[in-house]
C-alpha atoms as a PDB file:
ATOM      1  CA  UNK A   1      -2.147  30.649   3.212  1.00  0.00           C
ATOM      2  CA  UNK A   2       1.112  29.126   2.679  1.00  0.00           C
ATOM      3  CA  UNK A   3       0.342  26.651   5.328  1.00  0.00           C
ATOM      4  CA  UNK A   4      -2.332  25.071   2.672  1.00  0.00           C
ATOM      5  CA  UNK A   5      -0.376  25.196  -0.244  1.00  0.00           C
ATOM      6  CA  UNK A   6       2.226  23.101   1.506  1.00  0.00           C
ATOM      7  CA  UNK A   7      -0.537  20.393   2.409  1.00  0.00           C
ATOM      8  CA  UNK A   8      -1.819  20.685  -0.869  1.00  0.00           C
ATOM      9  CA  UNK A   9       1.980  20.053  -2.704  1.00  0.00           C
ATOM     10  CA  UNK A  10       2.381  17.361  -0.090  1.00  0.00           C
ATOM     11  CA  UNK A  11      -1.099  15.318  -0.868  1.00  0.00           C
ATOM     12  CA  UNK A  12      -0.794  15.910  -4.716  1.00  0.00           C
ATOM     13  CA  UNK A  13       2.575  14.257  -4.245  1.00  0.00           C
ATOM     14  CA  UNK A  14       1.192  11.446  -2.111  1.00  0.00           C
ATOM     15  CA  UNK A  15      -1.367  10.610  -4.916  1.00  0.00           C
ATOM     16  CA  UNK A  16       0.911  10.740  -7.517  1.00  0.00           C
ATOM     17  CA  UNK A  17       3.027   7.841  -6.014  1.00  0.00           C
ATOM     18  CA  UNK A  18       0.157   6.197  -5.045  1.00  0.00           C
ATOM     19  CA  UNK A  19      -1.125   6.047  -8.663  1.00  0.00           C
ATOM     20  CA  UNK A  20       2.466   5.117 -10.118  1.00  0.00           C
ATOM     21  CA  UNK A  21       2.709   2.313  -7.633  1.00  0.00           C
ATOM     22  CA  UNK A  22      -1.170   0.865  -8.128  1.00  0.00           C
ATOM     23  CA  UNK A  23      -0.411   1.054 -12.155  1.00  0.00           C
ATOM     24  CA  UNK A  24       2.957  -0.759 -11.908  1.00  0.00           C
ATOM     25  CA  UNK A  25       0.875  -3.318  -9.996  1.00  0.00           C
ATOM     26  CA  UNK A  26      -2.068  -3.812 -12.186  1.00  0.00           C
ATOM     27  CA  UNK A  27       0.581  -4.035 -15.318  1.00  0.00           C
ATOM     28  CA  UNK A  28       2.826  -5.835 -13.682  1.00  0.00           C
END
């Protein structure tokens, strides 16, 4: 159980930079 919470923190993280970086793109 904790196992998947990890993985899910980790790839909700991952996204979140992902976004941030593909919006500073596009407005930059």
């Amino acid at each position: 159980m904790k196992q998947s919470v990890q993985t899910a923190r980790t790839i909700t993280t991952v996204i979140s930079f992902d976004v941030r970086m593909i919006h500073s793109v596009l407005s930059g």
